[in-house]
C-alpha atoms as a PDB file:
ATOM      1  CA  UNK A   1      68.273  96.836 104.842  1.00  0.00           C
ATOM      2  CA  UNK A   2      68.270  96.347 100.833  1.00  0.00           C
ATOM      3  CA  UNK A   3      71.145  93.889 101.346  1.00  0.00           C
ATOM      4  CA  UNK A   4      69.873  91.822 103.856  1.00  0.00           C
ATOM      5  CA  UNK A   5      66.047  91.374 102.018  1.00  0.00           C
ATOM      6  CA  UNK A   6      68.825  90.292  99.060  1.00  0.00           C
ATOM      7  CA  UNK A   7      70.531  87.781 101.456  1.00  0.00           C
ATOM      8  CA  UNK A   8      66.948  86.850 102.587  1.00  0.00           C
ATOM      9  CA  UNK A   9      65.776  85.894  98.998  1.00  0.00           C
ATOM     10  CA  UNK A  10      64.876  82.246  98.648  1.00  0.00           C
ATOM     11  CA  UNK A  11      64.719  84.379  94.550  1.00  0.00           C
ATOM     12  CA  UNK A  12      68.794  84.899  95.264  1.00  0.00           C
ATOM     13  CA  UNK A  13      69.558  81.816  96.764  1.00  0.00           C
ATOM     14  CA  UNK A  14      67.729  79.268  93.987  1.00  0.00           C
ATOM     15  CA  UNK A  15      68.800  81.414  90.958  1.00  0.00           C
ATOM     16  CA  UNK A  16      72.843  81.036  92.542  1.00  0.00           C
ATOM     17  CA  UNK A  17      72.109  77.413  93.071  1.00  0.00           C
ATOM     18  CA  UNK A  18      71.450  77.210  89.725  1.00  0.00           C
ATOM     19  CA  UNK A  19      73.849  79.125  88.073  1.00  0.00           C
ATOM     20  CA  UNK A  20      76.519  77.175  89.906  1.00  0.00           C
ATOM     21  CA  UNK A  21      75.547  74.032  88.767  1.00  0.00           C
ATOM     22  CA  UNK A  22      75.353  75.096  85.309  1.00  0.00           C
ATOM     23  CA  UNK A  23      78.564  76.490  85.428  1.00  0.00           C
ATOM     24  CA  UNK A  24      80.324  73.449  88.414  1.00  0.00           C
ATOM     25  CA  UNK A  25      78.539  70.451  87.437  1.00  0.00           C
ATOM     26  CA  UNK A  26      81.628  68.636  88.262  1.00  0.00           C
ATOM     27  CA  UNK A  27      80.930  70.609  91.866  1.00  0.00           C
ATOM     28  CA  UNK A  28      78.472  67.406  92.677  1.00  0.00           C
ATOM     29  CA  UNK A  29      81.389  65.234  91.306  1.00  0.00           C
ATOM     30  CA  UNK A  30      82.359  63.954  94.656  1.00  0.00           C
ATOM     31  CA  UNK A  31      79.015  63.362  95.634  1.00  0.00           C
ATOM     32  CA  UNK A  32      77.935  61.337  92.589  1.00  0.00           C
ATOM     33  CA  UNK A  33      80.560  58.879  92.716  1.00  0.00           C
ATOM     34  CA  UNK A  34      79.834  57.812  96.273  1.00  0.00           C
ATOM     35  CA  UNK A  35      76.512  57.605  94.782  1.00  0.00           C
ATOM     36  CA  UNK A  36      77.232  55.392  91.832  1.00  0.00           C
ATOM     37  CA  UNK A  37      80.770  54.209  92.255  1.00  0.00           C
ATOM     38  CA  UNK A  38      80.163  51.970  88.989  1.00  0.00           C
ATOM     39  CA  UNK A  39      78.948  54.634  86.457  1.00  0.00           C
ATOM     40  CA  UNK A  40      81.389  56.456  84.065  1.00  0.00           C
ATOM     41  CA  UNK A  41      81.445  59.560  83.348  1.00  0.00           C
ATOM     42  CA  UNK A  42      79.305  60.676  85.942  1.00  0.00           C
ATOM     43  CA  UNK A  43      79.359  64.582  84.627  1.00  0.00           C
ATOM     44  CA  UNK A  44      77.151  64.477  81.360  1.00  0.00           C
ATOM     45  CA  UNK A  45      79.701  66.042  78.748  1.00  0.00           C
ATOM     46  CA  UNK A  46      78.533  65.366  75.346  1.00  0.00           C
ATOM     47  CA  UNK A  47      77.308  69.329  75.223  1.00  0.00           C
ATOM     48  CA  UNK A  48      77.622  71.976  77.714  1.00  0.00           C
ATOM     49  CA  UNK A  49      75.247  72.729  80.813  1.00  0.00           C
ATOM     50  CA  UNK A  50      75.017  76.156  79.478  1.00  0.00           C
ATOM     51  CA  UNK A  51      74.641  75.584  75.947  1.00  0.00           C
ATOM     52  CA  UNK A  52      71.693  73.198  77.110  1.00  0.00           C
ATOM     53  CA  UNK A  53      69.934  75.892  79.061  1.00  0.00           C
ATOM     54  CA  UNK A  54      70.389  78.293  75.995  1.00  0.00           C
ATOM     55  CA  UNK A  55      68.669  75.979  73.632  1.00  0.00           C
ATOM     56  CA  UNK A  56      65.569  75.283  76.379  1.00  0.00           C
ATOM     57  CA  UNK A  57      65.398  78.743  76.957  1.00  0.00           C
ATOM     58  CA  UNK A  58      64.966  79.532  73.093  1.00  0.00           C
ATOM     59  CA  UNK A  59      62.193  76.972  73.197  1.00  0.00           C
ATOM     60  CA  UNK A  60      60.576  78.195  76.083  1.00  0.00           C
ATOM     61  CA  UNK A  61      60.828  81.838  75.265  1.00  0.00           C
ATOM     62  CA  UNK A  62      59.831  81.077  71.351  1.00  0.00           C
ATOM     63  CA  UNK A  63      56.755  79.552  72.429  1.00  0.00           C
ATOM     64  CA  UNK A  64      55.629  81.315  75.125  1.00  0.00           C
ATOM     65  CA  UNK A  65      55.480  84.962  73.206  1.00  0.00           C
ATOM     66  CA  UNK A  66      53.809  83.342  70.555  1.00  0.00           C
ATOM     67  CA  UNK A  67      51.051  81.909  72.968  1.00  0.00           C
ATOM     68  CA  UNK A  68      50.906  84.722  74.988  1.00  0.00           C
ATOM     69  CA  UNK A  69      50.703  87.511  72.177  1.00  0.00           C
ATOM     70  CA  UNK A  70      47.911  84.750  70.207  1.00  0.00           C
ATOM     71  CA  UNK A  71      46.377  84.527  73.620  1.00  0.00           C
ATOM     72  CA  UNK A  72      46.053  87.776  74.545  1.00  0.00           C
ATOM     73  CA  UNK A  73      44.986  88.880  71.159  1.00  0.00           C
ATOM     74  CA  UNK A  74      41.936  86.060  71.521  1.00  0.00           C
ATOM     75  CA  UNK A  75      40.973  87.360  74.898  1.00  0.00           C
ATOM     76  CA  UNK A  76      40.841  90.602  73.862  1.00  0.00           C
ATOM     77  CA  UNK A  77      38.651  89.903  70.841  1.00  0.00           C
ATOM     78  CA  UNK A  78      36.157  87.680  72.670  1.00  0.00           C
ATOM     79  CA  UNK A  79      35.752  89.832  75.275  1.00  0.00           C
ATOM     80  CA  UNK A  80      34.565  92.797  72.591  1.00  0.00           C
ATOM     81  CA  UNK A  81      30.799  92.785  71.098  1.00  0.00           C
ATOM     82  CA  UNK A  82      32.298  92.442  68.055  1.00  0.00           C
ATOM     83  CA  UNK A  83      33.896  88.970  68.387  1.00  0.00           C
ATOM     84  CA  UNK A  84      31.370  87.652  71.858  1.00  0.00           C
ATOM     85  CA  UNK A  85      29.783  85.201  69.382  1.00  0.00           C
ATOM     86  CA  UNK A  86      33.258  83.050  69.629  1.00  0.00           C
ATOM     87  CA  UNK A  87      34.148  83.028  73.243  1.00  0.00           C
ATOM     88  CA  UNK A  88      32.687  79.298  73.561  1.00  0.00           C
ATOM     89  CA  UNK A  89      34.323  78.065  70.258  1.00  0.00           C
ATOM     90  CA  UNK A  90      37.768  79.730  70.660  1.00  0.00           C
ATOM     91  CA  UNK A  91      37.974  78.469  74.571  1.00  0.00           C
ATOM     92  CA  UNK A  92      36.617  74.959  73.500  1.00  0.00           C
ATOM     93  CA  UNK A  93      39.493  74.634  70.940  1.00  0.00           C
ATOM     94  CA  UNK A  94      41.993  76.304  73.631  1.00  0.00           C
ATOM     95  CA  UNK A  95      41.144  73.733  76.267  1.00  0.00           C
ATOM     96  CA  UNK A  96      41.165  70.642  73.434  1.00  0.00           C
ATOM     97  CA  UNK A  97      44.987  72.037  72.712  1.00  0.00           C
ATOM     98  CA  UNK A  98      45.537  71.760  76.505  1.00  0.00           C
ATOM     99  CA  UNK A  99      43.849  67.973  77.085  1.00  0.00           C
ATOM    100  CA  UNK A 100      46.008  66.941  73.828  1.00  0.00           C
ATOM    101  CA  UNK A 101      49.311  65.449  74.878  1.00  0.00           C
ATOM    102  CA  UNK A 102      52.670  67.394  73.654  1.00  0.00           C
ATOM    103  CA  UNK A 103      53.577  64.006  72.897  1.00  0.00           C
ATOM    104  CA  UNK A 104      50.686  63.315  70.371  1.00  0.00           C
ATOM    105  CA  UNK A 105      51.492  66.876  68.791  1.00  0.00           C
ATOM    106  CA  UNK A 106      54.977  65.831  68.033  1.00  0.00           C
ATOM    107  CA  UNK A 107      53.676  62.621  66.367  1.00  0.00           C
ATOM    108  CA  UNK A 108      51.895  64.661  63.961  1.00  0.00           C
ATOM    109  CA  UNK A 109      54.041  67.894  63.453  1.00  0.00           C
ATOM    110  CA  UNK A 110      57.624  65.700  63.080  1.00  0.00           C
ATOM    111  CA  UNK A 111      56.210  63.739  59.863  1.00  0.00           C
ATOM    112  CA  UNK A 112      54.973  67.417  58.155  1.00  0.00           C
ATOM    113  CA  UNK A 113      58.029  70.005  59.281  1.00  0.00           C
ATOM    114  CA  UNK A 114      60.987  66.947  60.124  1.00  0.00           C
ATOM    115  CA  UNK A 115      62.859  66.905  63.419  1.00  0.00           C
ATOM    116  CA  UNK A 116      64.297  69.566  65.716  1.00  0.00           C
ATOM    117  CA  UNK A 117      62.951  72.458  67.400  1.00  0.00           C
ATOM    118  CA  UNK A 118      60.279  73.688  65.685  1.00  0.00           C
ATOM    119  CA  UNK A 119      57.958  70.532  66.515  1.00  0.00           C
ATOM    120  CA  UNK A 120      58.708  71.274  70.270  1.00  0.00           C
ATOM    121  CA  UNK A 121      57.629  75.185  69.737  1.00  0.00           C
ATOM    122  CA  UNK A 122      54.127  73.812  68.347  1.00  0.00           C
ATOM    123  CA  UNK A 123      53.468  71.710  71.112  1.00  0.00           C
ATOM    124  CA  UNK A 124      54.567  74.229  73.325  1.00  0.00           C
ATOM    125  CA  UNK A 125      52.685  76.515  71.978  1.00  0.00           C
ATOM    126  CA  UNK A 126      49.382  74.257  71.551  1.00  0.00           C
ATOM    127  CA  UNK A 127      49.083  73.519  75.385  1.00  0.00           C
ATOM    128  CA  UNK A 128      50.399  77.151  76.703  1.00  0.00           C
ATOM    129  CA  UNK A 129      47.192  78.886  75.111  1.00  0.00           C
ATOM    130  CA  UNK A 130      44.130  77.527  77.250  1.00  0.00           C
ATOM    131  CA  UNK A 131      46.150  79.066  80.973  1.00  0.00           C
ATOM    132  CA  UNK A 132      46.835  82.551  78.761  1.00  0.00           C
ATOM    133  CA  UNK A 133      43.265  82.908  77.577  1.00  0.00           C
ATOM    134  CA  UNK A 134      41.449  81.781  80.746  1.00  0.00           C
ATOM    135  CA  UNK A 135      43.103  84.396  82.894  1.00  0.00           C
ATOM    136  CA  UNK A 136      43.197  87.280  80.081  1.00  0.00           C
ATOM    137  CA  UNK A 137      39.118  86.471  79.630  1.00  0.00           C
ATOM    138  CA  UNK A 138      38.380  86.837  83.268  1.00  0.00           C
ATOM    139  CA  UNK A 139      40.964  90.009  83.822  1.00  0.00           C
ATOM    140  CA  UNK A 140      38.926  91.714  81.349  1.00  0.00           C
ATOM    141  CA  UNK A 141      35.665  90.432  82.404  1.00  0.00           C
ATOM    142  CA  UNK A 142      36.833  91.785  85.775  1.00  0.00           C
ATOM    143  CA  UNK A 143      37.244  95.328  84.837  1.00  0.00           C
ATOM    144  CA  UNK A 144      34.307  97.363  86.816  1.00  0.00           C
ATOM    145  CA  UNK A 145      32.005  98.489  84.539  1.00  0.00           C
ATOM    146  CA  UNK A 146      31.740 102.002  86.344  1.00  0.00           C
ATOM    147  CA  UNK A 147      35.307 102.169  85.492  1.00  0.00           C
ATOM    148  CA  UNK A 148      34.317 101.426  81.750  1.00  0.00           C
ATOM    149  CA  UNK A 149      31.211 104.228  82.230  1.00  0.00           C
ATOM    150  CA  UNK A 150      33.963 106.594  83.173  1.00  0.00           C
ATOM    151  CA  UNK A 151      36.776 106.557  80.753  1.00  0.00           C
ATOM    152  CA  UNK A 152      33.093 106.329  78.168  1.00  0.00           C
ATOM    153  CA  UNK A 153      32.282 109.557  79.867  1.00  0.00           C
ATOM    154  CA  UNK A 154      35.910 111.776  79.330  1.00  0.00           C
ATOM    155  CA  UNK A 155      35.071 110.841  75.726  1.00  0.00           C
ATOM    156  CA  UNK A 156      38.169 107.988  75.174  1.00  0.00           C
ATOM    157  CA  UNK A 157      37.886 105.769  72.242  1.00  0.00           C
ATOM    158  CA  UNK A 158      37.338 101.972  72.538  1.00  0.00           C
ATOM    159  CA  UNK A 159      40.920 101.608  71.724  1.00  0.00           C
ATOM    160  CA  UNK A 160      42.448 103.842  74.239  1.00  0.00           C
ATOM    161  CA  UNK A 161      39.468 102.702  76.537  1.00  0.00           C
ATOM    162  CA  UNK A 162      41.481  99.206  76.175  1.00  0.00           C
ATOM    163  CA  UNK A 163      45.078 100.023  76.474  1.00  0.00           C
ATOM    164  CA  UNK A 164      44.744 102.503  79.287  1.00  0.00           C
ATOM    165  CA  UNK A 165      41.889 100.889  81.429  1.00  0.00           C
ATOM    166  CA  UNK A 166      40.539  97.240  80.727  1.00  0.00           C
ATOM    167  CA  UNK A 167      44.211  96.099  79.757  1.00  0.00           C
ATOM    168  CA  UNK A 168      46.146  97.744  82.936  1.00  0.00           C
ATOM    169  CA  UNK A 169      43.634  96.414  85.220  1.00  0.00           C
ATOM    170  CA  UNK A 170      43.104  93.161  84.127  1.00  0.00           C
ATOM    171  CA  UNK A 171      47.389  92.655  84.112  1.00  0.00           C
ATOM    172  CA  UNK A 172      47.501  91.261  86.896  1.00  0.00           C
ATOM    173  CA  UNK A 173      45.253  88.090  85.818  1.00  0.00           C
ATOM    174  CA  UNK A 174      46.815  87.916  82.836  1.00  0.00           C
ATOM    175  CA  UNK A 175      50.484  87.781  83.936  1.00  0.00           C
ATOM    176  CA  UNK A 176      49.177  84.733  86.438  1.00  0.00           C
ATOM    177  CA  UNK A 177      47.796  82.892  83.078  1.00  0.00           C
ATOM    178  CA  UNK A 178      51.689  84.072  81.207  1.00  0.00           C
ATOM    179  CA  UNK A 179      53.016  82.704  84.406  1.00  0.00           C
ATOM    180  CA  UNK A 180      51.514  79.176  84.536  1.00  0.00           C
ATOM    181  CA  UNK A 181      51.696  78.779  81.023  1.00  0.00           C
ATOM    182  CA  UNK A 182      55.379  79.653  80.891  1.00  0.00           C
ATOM    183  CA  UNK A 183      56.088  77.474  83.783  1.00  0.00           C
ATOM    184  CA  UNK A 184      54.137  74.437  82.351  1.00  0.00           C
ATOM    185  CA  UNK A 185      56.402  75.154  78.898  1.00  0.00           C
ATOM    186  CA  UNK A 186      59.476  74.756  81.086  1.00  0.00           C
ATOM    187  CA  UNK A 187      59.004  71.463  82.203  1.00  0.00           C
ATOM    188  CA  UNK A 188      57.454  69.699  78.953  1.00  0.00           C
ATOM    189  CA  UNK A 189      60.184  71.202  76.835  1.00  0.00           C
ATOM    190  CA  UNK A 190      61.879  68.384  77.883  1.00  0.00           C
ATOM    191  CA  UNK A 191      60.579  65.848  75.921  1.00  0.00           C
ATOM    192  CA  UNK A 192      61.573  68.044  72.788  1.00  0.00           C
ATOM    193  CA  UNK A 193      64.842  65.890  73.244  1.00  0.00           C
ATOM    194  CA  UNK A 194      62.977  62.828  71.835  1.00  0.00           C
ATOM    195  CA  UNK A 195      62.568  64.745  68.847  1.00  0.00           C
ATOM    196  CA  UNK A 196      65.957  65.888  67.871  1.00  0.00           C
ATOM    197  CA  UNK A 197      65.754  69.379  70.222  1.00  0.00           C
ATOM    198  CA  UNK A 198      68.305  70.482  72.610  1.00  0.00           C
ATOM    199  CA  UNK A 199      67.042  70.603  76.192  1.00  0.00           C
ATOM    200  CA  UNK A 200      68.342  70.345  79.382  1.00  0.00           C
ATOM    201  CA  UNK A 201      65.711  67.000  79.303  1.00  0.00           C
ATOM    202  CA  UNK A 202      68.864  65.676  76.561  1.00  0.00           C
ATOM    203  CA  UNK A 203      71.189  64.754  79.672  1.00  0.00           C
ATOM    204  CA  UNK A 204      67.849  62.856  81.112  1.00  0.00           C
ATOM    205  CA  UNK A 205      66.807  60.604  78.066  1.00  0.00           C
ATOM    206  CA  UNK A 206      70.405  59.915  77.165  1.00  0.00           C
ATOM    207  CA  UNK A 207      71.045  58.811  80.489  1.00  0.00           C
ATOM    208  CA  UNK A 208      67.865  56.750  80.185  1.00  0.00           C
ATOM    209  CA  UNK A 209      69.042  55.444  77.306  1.00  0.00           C
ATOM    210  CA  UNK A 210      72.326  54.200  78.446  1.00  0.00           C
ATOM    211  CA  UNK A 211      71.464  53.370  81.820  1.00  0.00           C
ATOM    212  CA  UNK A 212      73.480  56.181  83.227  1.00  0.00           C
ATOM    213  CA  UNK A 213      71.134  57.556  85.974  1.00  0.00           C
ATOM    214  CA  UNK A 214      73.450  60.520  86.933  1.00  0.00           C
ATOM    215  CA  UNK A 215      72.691  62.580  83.739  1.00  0.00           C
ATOM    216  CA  UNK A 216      68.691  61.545  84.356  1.00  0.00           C
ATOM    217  CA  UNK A 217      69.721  63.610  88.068  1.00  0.00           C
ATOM    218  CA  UNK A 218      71.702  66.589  86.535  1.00  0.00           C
ATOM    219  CA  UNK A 219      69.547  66.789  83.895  1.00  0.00           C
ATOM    220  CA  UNK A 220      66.426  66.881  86.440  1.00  0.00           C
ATOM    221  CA  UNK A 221      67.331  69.219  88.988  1.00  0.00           C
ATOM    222  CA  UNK A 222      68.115  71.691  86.117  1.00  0.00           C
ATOM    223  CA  UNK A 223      64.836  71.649  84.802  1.00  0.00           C
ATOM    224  CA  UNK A 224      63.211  71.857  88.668  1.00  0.00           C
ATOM    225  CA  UNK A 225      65.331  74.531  89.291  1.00  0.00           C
ATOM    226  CA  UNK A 226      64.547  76.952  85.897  1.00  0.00           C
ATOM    227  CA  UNK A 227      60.981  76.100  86.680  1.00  0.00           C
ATOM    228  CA  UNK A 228      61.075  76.924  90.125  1.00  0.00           C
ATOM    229  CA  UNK A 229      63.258  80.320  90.112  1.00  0.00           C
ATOM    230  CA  UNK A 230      60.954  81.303  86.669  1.00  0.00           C
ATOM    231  CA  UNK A 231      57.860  80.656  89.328  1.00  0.00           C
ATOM    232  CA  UNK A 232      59.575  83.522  91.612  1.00  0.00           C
ATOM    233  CA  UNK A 233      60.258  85.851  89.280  1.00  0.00           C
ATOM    234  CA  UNK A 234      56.787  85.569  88.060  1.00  0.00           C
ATOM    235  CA  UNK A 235      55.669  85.912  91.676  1.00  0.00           C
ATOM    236  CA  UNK A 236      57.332  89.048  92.109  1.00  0.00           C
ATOM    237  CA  UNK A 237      56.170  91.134  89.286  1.00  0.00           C
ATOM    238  CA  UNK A 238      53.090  90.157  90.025  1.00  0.00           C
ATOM    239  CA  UNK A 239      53.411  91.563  93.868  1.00  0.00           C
ATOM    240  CA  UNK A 240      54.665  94.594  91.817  1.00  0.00           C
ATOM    241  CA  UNK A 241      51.895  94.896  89.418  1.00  0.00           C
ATOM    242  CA  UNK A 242      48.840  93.964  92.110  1.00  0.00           C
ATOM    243  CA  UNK A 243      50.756  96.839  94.386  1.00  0.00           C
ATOM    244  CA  UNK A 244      50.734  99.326  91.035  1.00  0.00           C
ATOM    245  CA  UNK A 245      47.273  98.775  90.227  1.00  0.00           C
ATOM    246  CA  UNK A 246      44.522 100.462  92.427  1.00  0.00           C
END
């Protein structure tokens, strides 16, 4: 029965998809020259698949824990008497860093800190926090207050009141704001490429660049597929976690 949910898994089936095409490119050889019988080489090959996904990856993952342990920590704070004063300031600036284009951020971070990855982390960064502290604020918001009354009443400390009650039961709202923030990273990591990064979106501008719309494909379904199969994973610990918590 385990075996056949596993052979049932749109999860299985996407992340082997992908995995063979970063491994086989050449596998959609055939296909691509029927396609564009003028175009050579139709396989991009100035850096591997893999090595590409490696460097996105780092970008992604980079970023992401950064937003999501700034995040977090911001939710938290906000959502305490001590720091309620700067929920409106702290979501205002959240929500300016998510209406401000990655593409404007690496205008003004490649002239201070030169080119490469670190430009594409910032941005990254800068426009995963607003999904991160939404959800985390209304998780903890969320948390019943006879709940709160309770673990008040067997004598736990604000800090263990936080770890083992508002934080486990407001996980679930936070992994969905971790989960649309990561996914929204994996996409506009791409454009890290203008900047001197290595992406999987390097295959797309090069082959935008030199006319060569094969890479712009390989390139593209790459990214749609990490982005997708990311989305499922995401999906399923959060089944887990809504199942775990009462």
């Amino acid at each position: 029965m385990r075996g056949g949910r596993w052979l049932a898994s749109p999860v299985m089936w996407v992340g082997l998809l992908f995995a063979m095409l970063l491994l086989q490119m050449d596998a959609l050889r055939p296909v691509l020259g029927w396609a564009f019988p003028d175009v050579t080489p139709l396989i991009y090959d100035r850096a591997s698949f893999i090595e590409l996904f490696l460097a996105h990856l780092g970008l992604v993952v980079t970023a992401s824990t950064a937003a999501a342990l700034v995040g977090l920590a911001l939710a938290v704070f906000v959502t305490r008497p001590v720091g309620s004063e700067f929920r409106t300031m702290i979501k205002t600036l959240a929500a300016i860093g998510q209406t401000f284009p990655p593409v404007a951020v690496l205008a003004i971070t490649v002239p201070l800190i030169g080119f490469g990855a670190w430009p594409t982390v910032i941005a990254l960064f800068v426009y995963g926090l607003l999904p991160i502290i939404d959800n985390a604020v209304a998780g903890l918001d969320g948390v019943p207050s006879n709940v709160r009354e309770a673990a008040l009443g067997m004598g736990m400390s604000p800090r263990q009141r936080l770890f083992a009650v508002d934080l486990p039961l407001a996980s679930p709202a936070i992994l969905s704001g971790i989960r649309v923030s990561v996914t929204i990273a994996i996409g506009t990591a791409t454009i890290g490429s203008t900047v001197g990064a290595l992406t999987l979106g390097t295959p797309i501008f090069d082959g935008l660049v030199a006319s060569k719309l094969p890479f712009v494909i390989e390139g593209a379904v790459l990214v749609a597929l990490f982005a997708i199969l990311t989305d499922m994973l995401f999906a399923r610990l959060d089944q887990r976690l809504r199942y775990r918590v009462p």
